[in-house]
N, C-alpha and C. Protein backbone atom coordinates (compact mmCIF):
# COMPACT_ATOMS: atom_id res chain seq x y z
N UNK A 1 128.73 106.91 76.64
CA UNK A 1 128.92 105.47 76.56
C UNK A 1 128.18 104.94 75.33
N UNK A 2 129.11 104.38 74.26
CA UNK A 2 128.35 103.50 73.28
C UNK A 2 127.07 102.84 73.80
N UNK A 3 125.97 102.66 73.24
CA UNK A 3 124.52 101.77 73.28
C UNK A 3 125.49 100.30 72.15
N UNK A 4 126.53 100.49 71.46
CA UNK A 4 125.85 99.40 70.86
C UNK A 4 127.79 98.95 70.52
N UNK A 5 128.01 97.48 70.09
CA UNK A 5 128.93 96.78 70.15
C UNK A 5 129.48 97.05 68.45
N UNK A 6 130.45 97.75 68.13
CA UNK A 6 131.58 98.57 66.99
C UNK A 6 131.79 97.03 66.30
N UNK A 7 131.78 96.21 65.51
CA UNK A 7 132.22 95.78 64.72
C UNK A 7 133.44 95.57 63.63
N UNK A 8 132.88 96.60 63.04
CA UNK A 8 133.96 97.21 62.19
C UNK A 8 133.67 98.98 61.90
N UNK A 9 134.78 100.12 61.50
CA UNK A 9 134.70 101.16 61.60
C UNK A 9 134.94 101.17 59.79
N UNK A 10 133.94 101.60 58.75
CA UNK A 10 134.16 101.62 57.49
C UNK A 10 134.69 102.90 56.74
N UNK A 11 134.71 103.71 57.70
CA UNK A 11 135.34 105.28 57.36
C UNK A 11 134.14 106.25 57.81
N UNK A 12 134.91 107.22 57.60
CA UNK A 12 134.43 109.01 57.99
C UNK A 12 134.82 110.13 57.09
N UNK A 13 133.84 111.09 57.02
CA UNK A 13 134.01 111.58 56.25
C UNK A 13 134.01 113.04 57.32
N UNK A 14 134.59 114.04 56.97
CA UNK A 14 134.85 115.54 57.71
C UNK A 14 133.67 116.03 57.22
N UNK A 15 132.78 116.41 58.12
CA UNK A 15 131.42 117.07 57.56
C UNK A 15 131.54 118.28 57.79
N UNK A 16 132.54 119.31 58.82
CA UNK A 16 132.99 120.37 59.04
C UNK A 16 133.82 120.74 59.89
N UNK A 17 133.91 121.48 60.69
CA UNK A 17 134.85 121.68 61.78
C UNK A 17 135.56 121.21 62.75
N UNK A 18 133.56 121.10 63.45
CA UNK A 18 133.18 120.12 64.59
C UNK A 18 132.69 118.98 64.29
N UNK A 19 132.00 118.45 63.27
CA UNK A 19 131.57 117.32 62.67
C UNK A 19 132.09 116.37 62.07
N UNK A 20 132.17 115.09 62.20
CA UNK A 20 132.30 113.93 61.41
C UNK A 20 131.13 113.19 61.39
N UNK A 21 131.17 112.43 59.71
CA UNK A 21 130.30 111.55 59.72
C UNK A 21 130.67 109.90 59.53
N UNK A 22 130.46 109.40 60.35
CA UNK A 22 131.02 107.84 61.00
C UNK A 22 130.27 106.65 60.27
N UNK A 23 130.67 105.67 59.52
CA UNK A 23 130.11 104.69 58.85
C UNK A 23 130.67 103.72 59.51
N UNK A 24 129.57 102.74 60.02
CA UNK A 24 130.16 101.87 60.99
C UNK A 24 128.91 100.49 61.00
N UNK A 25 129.32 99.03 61.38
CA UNK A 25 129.16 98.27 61.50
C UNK A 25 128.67 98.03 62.89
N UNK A 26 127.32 97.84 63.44
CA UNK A 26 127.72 97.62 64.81
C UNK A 26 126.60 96.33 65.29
N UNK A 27 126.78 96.11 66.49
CA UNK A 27 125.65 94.68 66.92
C UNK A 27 124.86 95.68 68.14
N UNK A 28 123.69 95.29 68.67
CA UNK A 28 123.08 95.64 69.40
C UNK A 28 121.62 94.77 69.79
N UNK A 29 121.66 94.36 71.02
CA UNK A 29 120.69 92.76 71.26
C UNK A 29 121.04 92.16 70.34
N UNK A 30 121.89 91.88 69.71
CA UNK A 30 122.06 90.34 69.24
C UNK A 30 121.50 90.57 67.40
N UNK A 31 121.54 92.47 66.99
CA UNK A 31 121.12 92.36 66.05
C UNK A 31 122.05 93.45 64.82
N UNK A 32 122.56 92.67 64.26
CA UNK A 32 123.46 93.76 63.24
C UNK A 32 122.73 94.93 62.72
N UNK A 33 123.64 95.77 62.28
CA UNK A 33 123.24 96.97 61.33
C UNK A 33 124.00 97.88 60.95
N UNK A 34 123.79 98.72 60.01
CA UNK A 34 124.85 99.83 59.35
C UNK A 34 124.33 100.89 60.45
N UNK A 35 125.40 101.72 60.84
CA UNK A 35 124.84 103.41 61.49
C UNK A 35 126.09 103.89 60.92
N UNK A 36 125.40 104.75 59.97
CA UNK A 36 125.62 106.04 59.68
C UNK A 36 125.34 107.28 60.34
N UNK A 37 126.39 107.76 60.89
CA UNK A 37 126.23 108.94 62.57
C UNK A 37 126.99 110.06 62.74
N UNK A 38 126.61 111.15 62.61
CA UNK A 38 127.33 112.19 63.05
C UNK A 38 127.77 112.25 64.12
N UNK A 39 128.89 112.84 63.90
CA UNK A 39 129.90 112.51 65.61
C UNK A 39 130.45 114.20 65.75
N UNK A 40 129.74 115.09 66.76
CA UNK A 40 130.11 116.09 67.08
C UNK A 40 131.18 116.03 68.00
N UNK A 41 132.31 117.25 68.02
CA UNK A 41 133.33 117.47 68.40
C UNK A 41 133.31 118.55 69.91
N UNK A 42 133.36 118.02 71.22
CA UNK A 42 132.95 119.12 72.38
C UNK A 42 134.33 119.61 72.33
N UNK A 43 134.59 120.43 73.88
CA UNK A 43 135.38 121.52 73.89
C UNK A 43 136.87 120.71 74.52
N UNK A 44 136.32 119.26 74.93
CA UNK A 44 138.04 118.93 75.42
C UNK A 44 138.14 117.68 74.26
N UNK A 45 137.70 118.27 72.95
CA UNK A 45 138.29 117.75 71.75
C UNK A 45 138.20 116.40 71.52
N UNK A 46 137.02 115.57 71.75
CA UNK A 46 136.89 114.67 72.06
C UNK A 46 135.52 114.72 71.11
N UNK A 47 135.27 113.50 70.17
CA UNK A 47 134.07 113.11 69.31
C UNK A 47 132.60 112.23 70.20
N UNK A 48 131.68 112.71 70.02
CA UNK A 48 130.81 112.04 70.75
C UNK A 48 129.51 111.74 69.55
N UNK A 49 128.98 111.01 69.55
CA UNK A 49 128.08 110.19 68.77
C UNK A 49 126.60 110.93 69.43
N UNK A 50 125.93 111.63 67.81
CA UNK A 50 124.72 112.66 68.27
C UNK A 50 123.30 111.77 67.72
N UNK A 51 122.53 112.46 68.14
CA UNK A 51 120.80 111.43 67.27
C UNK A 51 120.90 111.68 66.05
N UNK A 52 121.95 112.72 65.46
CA UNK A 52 121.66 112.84 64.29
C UNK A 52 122.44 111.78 63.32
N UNK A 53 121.57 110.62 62.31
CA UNK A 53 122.35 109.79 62.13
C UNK A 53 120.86 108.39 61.08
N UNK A 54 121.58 107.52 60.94
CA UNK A 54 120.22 106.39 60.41
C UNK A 54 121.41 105.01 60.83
N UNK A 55 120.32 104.21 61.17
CA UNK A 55 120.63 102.71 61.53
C UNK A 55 119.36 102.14 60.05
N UNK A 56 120.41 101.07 59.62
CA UNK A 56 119.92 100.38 58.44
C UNK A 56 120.76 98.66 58.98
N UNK A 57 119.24 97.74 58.98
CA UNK A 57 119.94 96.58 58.67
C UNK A 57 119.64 96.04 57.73
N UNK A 58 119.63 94.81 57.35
CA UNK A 58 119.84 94.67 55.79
C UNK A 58 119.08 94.44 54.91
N UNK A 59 117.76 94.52 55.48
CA UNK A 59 116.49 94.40 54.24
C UNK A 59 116.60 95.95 54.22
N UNK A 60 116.80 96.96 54.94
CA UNK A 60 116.48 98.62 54.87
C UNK A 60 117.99 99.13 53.69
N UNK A 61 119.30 98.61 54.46
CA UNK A 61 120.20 98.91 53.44
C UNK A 61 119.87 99.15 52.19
N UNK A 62 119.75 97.42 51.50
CA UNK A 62 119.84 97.16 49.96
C UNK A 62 118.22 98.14 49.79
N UNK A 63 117.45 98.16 50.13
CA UNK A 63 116.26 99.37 50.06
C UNK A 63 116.94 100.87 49.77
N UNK A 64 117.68 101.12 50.59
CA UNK A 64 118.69 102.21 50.51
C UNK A 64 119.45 102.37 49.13
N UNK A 65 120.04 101.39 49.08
CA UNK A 65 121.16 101.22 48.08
C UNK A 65 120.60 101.09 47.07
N UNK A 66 119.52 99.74 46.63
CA UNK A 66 119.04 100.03 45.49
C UNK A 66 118.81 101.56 45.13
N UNK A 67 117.57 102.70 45.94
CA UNK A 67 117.84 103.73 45.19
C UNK A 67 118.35 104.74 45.11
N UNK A 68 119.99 104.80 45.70
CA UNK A 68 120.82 105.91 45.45
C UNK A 68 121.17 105.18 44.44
N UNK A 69 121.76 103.28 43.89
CA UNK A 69 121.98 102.86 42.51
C UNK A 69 120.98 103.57 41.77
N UNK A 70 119.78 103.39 41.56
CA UNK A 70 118.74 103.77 40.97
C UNK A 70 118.77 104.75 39.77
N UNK A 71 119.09 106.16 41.31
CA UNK A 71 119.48 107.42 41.13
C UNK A 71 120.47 107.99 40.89
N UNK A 72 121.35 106.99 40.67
CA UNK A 72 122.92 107.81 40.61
C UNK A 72 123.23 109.04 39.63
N UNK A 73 122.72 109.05 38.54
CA UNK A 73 123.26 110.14 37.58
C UNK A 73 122.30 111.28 38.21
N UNK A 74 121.23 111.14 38.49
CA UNK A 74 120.29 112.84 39.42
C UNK A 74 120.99 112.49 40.02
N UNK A 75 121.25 112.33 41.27
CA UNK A 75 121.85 112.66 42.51
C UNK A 75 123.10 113.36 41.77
N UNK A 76 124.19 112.92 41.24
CA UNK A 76 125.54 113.61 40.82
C UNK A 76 124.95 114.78 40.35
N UNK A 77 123.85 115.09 39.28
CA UNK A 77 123.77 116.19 38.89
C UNK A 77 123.75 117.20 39.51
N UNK A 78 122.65 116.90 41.03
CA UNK A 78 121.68 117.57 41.59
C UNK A 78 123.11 118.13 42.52
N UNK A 79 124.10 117.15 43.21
CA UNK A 79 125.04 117.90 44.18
C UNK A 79 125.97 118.72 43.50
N UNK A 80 126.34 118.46 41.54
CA UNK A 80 127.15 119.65 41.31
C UNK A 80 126.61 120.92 40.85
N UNK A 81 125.25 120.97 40.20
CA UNK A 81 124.68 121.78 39.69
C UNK A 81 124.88 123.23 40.61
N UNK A 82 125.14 124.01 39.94
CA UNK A 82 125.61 125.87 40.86
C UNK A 82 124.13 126.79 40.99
N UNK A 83 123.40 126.41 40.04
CA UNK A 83 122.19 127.20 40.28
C UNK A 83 120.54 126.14 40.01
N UNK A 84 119.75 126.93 40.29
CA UNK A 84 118.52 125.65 39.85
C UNK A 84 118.62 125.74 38.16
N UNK A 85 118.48 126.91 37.34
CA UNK A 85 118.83 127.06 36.09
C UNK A 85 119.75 125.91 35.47
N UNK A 86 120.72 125.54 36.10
CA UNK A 86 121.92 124.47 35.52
C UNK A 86 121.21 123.37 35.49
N UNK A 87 120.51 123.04 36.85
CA UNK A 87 119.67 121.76 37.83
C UNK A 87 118.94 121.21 36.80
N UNK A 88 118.14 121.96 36.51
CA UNK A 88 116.98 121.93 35.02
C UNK A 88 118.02 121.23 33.82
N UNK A 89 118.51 122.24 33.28
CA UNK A 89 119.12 122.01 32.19
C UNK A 89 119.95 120.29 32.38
N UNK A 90 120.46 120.06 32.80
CA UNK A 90 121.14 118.97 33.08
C UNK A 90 120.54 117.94 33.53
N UNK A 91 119.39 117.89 34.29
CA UNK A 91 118.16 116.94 34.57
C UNK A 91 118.17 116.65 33.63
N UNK A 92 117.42 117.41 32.63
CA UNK A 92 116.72 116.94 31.47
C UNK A 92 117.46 116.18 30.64
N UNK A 93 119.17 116.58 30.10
CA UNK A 93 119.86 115.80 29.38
C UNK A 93 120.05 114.33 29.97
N UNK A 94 120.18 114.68 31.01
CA UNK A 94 120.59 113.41 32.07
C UNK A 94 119.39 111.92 31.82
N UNK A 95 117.89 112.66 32.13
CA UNK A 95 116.58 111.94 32.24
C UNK A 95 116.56 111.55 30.75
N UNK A 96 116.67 112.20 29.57
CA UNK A 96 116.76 111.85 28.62
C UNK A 96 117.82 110.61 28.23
N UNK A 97 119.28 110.49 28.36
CA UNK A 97 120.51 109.99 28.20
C UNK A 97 119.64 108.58 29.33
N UNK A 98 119.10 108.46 30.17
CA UNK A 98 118.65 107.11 31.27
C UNK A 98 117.37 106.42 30.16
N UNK A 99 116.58 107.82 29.42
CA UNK A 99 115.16 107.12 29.16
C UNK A 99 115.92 105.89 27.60
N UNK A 100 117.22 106.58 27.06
CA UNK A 100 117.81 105.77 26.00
C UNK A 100 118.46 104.47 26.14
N UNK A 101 118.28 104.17 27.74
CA UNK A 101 119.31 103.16 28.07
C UNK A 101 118.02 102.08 27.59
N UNK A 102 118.90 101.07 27.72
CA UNK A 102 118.17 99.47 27.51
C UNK A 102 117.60 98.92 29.23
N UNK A 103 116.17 99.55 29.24
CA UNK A 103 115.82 99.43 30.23
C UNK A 103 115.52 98.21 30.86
N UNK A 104 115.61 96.65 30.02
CA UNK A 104 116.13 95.74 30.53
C UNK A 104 117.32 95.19 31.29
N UNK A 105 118.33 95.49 30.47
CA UNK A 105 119.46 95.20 31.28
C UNK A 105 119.65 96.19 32.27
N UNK A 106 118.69 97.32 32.84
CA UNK A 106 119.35 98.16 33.94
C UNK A 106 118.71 97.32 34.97
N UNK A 107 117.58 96.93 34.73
CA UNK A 107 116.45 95.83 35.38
C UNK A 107 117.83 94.75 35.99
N UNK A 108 117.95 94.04 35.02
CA UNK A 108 118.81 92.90 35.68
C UNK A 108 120.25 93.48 35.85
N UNK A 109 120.82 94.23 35.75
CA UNK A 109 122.15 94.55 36.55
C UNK A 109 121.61 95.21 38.24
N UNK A 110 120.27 95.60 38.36
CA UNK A 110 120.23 95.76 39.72
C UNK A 110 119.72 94.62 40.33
N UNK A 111 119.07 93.97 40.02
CA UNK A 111 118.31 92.74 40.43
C UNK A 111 119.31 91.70 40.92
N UNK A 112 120.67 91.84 40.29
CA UNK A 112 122.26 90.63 40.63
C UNK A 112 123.05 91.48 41.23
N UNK A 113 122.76 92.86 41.45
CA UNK A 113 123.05 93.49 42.61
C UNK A 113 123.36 93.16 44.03
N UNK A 114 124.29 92.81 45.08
CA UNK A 114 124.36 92.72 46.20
C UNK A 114 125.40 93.00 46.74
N UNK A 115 125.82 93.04 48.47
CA UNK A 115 127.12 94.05 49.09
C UNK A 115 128.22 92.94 48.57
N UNK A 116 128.03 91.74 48.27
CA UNK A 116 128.93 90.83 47.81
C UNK A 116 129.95 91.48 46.44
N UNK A 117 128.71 91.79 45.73
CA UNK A 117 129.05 91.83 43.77
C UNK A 117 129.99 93.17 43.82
N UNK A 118 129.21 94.30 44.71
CA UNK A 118 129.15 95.88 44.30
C UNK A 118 130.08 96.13 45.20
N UNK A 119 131.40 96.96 44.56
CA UNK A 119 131.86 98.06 45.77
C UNK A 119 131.56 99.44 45.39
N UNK A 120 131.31 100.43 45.95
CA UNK A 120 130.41 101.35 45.75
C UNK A 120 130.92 102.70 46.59
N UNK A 121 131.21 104.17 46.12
CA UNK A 121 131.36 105.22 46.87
C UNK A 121 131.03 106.46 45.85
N UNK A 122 131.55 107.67 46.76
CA UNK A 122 131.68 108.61 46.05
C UNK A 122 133.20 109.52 46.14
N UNK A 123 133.24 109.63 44.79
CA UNK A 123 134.82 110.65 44.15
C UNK A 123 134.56 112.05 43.79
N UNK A 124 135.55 112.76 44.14
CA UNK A 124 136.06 113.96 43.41
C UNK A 124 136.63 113.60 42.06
N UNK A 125 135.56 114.34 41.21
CA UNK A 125 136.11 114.09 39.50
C UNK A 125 135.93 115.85 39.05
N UNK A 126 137.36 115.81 38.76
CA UNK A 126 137.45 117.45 37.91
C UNK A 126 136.18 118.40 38.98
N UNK A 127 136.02 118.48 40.44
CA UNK A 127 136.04 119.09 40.63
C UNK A 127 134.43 118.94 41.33
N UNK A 128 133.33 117.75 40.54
CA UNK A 128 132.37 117.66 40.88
C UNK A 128 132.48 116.07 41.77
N UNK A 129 131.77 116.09 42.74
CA UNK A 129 130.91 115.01 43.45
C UNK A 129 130.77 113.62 42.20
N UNK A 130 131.11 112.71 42.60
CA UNK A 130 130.72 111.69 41.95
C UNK A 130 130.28 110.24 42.27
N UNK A 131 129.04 109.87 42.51
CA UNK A 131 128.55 108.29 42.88
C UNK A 131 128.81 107.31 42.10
N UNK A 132 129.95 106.31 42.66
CA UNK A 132 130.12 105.31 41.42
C UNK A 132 129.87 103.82 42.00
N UNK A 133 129.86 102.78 41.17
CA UNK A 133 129.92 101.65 41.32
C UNK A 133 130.55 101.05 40.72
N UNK A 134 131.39 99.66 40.87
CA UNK A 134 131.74 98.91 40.11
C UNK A 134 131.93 97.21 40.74
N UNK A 135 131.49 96.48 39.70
CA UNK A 135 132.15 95.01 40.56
C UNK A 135 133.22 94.47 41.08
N UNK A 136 132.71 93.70 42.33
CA UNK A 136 134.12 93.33 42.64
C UNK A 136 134.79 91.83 42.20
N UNK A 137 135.50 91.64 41.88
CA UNK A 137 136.44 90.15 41.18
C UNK A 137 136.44 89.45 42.62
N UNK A 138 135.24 88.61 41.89
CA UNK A 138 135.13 87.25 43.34
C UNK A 138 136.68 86.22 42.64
N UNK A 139 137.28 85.13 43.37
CA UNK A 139 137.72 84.46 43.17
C UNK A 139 136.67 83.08 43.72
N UNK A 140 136.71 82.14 42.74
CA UNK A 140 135.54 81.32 42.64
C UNK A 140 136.00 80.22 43.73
């Protein structure tokens, strides 16, 4: 039996066989939040919701979000990289290519950051993992 009141269901991702991982909207006492939840698969084929999982509401989210934004180019590196040898090598170009940016404006493009501005996931590009962002076109 659900603990908590479904909202909205934002997608899933196939984590393996028996596994899905469930992005979801939900209320509970009267208090919103994101759960992100693995949903194991029993034997009469039926998904059930495990401890394994994080509840974020929305001062913890944008905490969240700011630093996978933060981190986005390590993180991509770190999930395509094939050996630690690559890991290295590509850190470094990577940490280098961030230390050249105009570390002001990275300042204020996260700072006007919010779930409003940003739509935000990750793609298959040529083969590697990819974290992206981009704005979304408010109509005023």
């Amino acid at each position: 039996m659900e603990k908590c009141i479904i909202i909205d269901n934002f997608g899933e991702v196939q984590k393996n066989s028996k596994e899905r991982i469930l992005v979801r909207l939900c209320e509970f006492n009267g208090y919103r939040y994101l759960d992100i939840r693995i949903f194991s698969q029993f034997e009469n084929g039926k998904y059930y919701a495990s401890s394994k999982g994080v509840t974020l509401n929305s001062r913890n989210f944008f905490s969240f979000f700011n630093i996978l934004l933060k981190n986005q180019e390590i993180i991509s590196v770190a999930l395509n990289a094939k050996t630690p040898a690559e890991f290295e090598k590509e850190l470094a170009k990577t940490k280098k290519s961030i230390r050249q940016t105009d570390t002001r404006k990275m300042k204020r493009e996260r700072m006007e950051a919010d779930s409003k501005q940003l739509e935000f996931g990750f793609e298959l590009k040529g083969g590697k993992n990819v974290f992206w962002t981009k704005k979304k076109h408010c109509k005023a």
